[in-house]
PDB file of N, CA and C in Angstrom:
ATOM      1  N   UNK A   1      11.318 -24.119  18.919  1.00  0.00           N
ATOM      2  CA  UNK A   1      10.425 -25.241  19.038  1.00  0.00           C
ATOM      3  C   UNK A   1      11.228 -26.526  19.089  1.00  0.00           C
ATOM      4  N   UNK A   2      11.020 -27.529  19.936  1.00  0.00           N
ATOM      5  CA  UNK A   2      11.364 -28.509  19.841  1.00  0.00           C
ATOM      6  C   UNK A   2      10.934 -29.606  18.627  1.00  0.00           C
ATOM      7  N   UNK A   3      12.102 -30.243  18.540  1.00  0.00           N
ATOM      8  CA  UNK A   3      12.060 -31.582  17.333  1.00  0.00           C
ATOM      9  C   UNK A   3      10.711 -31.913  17.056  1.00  0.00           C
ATOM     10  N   UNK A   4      10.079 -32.249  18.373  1.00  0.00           N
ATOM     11  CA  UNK A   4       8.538 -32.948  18.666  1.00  0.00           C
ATOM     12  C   UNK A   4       7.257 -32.151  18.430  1.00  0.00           C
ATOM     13  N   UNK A   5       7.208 -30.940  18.617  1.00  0.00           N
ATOM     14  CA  UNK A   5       6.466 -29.882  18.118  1.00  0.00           C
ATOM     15  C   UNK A   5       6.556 -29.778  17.433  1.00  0.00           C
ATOM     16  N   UNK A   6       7.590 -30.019  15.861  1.00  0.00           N
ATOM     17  CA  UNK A   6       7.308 -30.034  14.399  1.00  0.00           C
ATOM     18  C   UNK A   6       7.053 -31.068  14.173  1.00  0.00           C
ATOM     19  N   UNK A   7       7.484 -31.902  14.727  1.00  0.00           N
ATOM     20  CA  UNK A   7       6.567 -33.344  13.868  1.00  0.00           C
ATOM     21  C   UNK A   7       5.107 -33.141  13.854  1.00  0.00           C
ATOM     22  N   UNK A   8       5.046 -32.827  15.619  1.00  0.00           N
ATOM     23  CA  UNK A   8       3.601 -32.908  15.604  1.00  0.00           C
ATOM     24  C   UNK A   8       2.998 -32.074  14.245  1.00  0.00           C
ATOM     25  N   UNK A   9       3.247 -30.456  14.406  1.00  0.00           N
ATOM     26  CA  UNK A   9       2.850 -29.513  13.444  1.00  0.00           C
ATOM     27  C   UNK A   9       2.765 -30.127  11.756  1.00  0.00           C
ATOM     28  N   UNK A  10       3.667 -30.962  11.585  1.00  0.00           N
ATOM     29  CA  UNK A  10       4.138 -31.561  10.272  1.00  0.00           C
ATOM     30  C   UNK A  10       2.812 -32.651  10.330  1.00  0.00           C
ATOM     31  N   UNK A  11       2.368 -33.312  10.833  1.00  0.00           N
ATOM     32  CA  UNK A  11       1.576 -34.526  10.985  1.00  0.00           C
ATOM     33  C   UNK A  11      -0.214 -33.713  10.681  1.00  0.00           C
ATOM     34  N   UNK A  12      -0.111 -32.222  12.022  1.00  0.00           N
ATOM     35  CA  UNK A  12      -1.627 -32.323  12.021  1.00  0.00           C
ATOM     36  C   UNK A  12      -1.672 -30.408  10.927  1.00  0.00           C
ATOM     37  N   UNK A  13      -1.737 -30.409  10.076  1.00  0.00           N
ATOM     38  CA  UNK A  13      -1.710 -29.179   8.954  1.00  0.00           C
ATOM     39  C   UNK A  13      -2.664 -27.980   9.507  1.00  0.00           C
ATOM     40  N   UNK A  14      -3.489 -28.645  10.770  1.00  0.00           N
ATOM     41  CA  UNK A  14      -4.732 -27.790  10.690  1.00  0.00           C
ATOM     42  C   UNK A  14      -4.835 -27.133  11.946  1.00  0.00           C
ATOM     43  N   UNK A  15      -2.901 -27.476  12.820  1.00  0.00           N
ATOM     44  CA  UNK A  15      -2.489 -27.256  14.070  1.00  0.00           C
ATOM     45  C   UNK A  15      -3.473 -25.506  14.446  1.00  0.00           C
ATOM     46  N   UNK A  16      -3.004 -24.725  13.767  1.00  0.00           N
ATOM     47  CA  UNK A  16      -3.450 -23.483  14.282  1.00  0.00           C
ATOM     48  C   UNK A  16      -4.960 -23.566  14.043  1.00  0.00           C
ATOM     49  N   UNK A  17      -5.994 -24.260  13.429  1.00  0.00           N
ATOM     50  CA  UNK A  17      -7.333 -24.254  13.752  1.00  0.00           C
ATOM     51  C   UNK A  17      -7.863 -24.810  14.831  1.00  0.00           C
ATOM     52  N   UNK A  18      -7.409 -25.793  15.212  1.00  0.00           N
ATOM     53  CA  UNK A  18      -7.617 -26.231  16.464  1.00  0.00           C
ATOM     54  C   UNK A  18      -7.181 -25.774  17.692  1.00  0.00           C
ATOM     55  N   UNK A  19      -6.076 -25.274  17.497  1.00  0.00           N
ATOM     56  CA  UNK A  19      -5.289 -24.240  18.857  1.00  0.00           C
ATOM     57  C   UNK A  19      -6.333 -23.160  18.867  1.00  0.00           C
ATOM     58  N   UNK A  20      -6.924 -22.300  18.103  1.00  0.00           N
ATOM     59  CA  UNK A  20      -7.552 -21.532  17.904  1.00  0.00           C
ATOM     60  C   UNK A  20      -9.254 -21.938  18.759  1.00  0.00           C
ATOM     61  N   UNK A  21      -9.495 -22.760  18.390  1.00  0.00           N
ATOM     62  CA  UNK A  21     -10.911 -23.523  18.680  1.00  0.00           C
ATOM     63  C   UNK A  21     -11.035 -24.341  19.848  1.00  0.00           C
ATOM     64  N   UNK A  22      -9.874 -24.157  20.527  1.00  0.00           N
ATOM     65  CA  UNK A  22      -9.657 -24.734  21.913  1.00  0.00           C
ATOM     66  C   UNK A  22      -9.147 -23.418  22.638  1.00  0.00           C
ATOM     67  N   UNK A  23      -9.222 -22.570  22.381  1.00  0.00           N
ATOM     68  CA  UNK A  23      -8.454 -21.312  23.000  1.00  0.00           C
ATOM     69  C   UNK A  23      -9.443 -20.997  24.296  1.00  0.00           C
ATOM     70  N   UNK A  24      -8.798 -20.639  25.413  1.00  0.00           N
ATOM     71  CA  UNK A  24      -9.557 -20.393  26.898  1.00  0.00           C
ATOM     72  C   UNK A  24      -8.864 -19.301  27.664  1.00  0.00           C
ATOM     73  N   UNK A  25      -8.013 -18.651  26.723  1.00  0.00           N
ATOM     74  CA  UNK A  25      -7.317 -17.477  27.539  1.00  0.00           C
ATOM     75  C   UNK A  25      -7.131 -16.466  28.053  1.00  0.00           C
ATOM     76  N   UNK A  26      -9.055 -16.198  27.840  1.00  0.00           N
ATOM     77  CA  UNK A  26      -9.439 -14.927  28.054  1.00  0.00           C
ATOM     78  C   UNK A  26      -9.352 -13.588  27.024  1.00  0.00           C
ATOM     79  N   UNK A  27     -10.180 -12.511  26.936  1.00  0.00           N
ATOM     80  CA  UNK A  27      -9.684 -11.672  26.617  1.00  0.00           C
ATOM     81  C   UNK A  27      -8.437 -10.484  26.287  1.00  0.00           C
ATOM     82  N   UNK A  28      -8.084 -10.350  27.153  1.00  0.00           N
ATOM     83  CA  UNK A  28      -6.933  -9.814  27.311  1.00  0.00           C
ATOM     84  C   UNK A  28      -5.654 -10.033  26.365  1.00  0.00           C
ATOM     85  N   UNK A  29      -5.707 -11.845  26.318  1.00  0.00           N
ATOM     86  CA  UNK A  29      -4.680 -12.054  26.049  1.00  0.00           C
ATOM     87  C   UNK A  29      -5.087 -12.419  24.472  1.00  0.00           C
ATOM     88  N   UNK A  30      -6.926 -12.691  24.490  1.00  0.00           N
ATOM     89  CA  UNK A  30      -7.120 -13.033  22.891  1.00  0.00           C
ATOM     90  C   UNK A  30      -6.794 -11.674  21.970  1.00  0.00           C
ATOM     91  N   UNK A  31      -6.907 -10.176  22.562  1.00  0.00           N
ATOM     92  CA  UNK A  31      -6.786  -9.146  21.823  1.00  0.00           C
ATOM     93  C   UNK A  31      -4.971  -8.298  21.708  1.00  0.00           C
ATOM     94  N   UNK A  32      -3.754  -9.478  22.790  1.00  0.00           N
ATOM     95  CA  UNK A  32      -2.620  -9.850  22.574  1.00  0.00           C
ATOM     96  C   UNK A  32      -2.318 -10.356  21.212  1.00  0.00           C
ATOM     97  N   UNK A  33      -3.010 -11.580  21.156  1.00  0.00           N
ATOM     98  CA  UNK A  33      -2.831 -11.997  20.083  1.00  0.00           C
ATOM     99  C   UNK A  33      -3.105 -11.512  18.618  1.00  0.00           C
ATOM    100  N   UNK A  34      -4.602 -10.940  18.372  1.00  0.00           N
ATOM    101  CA  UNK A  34      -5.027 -10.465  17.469  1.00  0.00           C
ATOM    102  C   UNK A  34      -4.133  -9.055  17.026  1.00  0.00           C
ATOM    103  N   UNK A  35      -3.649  -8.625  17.584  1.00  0.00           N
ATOM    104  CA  UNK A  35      -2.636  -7.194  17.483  1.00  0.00           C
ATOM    105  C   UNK A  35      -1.088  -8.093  16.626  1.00  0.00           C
ATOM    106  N   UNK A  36      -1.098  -9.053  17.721  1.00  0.00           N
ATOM    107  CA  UNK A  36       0.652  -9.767  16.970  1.00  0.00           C
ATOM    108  C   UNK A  36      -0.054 -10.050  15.553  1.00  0.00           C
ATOM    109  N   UNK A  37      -1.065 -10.384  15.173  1.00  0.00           N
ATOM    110  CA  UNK A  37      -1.198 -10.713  13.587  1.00  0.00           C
ATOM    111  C   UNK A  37      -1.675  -9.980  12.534  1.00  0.00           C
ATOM    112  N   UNK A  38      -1.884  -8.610  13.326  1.00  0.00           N
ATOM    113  CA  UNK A  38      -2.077  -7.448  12.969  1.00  0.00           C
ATOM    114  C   UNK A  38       0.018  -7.205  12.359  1.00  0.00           C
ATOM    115  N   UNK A  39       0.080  -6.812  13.782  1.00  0.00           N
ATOM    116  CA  UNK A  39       1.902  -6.529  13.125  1.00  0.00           C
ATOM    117  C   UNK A  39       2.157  -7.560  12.295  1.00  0.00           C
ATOM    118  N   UNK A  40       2.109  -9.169  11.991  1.00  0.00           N
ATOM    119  CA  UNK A  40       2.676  -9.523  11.376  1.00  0.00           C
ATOM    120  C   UNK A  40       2.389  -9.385  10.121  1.00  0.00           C
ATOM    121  N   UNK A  41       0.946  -8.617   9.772  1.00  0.00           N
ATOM    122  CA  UNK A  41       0.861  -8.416   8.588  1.00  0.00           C
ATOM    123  C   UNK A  41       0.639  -6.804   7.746  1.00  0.00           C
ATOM    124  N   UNK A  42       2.049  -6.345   8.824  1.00  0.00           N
ATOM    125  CA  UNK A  42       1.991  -5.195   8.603  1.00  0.00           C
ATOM    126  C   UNK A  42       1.814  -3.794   8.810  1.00  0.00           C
ATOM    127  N   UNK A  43       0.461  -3.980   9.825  1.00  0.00           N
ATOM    128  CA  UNK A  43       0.439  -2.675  10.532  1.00  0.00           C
ATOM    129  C   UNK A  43       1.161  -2.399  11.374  1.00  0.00           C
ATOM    130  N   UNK A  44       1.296  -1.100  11.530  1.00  0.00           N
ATOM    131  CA  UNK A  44       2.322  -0.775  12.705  1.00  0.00           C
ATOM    132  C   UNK A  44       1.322   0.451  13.730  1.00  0.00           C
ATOM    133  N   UNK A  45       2.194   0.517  14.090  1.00  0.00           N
ATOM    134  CA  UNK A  45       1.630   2.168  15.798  1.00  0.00           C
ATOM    135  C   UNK A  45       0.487   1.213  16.140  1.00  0.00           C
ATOM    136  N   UNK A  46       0.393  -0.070  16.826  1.00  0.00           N
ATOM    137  CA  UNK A  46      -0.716  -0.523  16.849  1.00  0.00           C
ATOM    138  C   UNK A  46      -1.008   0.072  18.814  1.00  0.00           C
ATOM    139  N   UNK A  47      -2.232   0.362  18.827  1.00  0.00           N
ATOM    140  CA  UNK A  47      -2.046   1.301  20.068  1.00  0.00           C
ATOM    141  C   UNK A  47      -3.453   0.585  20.822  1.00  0.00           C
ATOM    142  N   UNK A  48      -3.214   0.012  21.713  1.00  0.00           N
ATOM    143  CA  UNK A  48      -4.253  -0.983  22.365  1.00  0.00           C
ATOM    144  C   UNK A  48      -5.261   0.370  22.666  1.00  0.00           C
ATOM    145  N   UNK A  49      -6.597   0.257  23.137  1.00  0.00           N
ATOM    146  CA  UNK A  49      -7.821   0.570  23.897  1.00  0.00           C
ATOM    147  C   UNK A  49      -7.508   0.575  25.100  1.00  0.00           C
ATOM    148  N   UNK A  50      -8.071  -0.889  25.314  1.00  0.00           N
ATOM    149  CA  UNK A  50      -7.512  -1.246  26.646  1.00  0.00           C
ATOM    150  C   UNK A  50      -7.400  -2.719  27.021  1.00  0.00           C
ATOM    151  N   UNK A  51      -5.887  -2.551  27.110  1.00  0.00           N
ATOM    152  CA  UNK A  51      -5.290  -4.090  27.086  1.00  0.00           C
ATOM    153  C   UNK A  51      -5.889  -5.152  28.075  1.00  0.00           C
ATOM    154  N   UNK A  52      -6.233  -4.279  29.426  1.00  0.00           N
ATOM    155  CA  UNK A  52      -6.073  -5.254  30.434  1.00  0.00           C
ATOM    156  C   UNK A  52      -7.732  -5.321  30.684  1.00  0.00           C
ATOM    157  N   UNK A  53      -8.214  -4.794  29.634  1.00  0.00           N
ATOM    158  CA  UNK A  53     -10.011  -5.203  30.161  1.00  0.00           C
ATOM    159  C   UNK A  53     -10.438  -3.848  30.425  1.00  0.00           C
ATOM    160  N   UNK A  54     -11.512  -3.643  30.269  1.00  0.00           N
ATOM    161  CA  UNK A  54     -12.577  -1.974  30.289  1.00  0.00           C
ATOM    162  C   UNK A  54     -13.256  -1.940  28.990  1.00  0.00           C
ATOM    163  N   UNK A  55     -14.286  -1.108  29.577  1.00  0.00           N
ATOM    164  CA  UNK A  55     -15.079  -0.082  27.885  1.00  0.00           C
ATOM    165  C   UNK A  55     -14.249   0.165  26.858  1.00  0.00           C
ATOM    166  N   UNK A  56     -14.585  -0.236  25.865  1.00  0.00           N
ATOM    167  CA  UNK A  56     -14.055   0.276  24.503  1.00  0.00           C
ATOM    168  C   UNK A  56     -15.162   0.397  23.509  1.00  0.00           C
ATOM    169  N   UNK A  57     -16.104   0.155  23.396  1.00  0.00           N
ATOM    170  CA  UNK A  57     -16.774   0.527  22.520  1.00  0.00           C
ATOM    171  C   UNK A  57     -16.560  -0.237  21.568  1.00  0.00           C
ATOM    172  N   UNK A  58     -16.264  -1.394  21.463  1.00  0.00           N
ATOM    173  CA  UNK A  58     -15.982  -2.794  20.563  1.00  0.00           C
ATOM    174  C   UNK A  58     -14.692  -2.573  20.058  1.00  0.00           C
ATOM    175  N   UNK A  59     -14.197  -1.686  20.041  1.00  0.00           N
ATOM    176  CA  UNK A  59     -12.702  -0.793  19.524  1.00  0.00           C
ATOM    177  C   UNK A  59     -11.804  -1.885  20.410  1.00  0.00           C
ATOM    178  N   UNK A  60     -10.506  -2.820  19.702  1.00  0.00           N
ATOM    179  CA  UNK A  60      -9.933  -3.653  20.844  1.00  0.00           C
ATOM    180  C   UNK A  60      -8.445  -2.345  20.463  1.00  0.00           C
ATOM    181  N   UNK A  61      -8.084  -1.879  19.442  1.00  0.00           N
ATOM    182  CA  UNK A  61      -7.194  -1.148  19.326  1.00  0.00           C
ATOM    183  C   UNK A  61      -6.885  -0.302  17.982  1.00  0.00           C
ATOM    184  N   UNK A  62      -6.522   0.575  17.512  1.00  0.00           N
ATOM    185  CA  UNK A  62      -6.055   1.355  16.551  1.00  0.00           C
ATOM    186  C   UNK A  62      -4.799   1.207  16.025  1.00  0.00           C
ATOM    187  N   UNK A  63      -4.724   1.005  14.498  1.00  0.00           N
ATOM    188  CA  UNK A  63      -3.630   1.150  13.954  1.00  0.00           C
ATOM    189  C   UNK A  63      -3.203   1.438  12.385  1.00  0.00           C
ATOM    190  N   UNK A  64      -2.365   1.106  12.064  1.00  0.00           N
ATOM    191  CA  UNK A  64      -1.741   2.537  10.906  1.00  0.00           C
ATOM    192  C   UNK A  64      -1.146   0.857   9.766  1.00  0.00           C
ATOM    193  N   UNK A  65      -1.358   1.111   8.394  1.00  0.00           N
ATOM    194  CA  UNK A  65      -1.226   0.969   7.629  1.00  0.00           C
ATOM    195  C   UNK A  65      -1.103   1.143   6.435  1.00  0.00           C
ATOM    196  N   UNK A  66      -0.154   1.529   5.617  1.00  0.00           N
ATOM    197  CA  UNK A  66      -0.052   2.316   4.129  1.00  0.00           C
ATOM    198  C   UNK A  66      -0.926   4.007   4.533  1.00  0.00           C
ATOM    199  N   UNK A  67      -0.095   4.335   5.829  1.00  0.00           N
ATOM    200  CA  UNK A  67      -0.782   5.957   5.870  1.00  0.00           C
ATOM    201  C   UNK A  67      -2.439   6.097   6.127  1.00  0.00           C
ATOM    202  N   UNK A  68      -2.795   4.922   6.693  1.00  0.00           N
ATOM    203  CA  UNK A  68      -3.947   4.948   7.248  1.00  0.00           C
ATOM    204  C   UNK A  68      -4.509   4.482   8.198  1.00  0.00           C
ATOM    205  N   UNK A  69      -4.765   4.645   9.303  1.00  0.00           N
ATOM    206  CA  UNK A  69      -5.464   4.480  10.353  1.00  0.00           C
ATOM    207  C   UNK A  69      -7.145   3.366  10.215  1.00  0.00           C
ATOM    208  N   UNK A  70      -6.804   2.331  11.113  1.00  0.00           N
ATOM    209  CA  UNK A  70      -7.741   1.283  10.895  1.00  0.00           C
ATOM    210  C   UNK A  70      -7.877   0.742  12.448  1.00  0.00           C
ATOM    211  N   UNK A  71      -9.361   0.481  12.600  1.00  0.00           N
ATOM    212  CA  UNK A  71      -9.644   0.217  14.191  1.00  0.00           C
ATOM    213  C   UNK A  71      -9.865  -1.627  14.297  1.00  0.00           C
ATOM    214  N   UNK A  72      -9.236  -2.249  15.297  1.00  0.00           N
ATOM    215  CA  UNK A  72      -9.095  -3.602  15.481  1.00  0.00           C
ATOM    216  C   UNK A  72     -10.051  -3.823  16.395  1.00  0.00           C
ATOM    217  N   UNK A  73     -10.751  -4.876  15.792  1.00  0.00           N
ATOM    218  CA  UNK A  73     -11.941  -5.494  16.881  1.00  0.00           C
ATOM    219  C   UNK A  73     -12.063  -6.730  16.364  1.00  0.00           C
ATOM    220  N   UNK A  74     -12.307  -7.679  17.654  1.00  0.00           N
ATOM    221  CA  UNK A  74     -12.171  -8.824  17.889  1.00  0.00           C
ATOM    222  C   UNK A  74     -13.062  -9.937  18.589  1.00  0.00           C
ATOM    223  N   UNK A  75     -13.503 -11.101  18.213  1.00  0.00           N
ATOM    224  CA  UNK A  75     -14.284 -11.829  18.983  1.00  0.00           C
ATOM    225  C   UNK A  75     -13.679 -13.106  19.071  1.00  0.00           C
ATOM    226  N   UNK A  76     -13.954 -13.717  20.037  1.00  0.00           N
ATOM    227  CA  UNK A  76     -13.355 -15.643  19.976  1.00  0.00           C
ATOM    228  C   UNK A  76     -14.355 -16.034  20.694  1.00  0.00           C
ATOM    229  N   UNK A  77     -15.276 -16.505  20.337  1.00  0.00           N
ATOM    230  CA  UNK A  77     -16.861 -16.673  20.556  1.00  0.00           C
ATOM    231  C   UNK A  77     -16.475 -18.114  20.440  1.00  0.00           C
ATOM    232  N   UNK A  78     -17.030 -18.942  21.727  1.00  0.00           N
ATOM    233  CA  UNK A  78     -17.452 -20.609  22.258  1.00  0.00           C
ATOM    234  C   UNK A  78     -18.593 -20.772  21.537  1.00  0.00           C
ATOM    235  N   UNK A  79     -18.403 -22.052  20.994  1.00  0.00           N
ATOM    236  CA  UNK A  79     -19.741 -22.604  20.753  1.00  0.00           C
ATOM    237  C   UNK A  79     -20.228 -22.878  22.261  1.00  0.00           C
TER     238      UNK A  79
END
């Protein structure tokens, strides 16, 4: 990150709520994301549905934690 991107970050505390609440990136890439914060907090074998768009049955992906299997589903709903 540049110098200027932490200030900014340093200035506005609530950076990732608003990145979040301005988000327009589609699916695909919102259930990208939701998986990276999945791994970052741990789960692993995280095994998409279907990444690039299709039926899933609200299922965005499957994955494994402390020896257990847990299904990821996701919304980023516009006002």
């Amino acid at each position: 990150m540049s110098g200027s991107t932490l200030q900014r970050m340093a200035l506005r505390p609530d950076e990732t709520l608003q990145r979040l609440r301005a988000w327009d990136s589609g699916q695909p890439l919102s259930e990208r994301l939701a998986a990276q914060i999945l791994a970052d907090a741990g789960y692993t074998d995280i095994d998409p549905i279907h990444p690039r768009g299709g039926p899933d049955g609200g299922k965005e992906a499957i994955a494994t934690r402390d020896g257990q299997r847990w299904i990821m589903a996701m919304n980023f709903p516009h006002d």
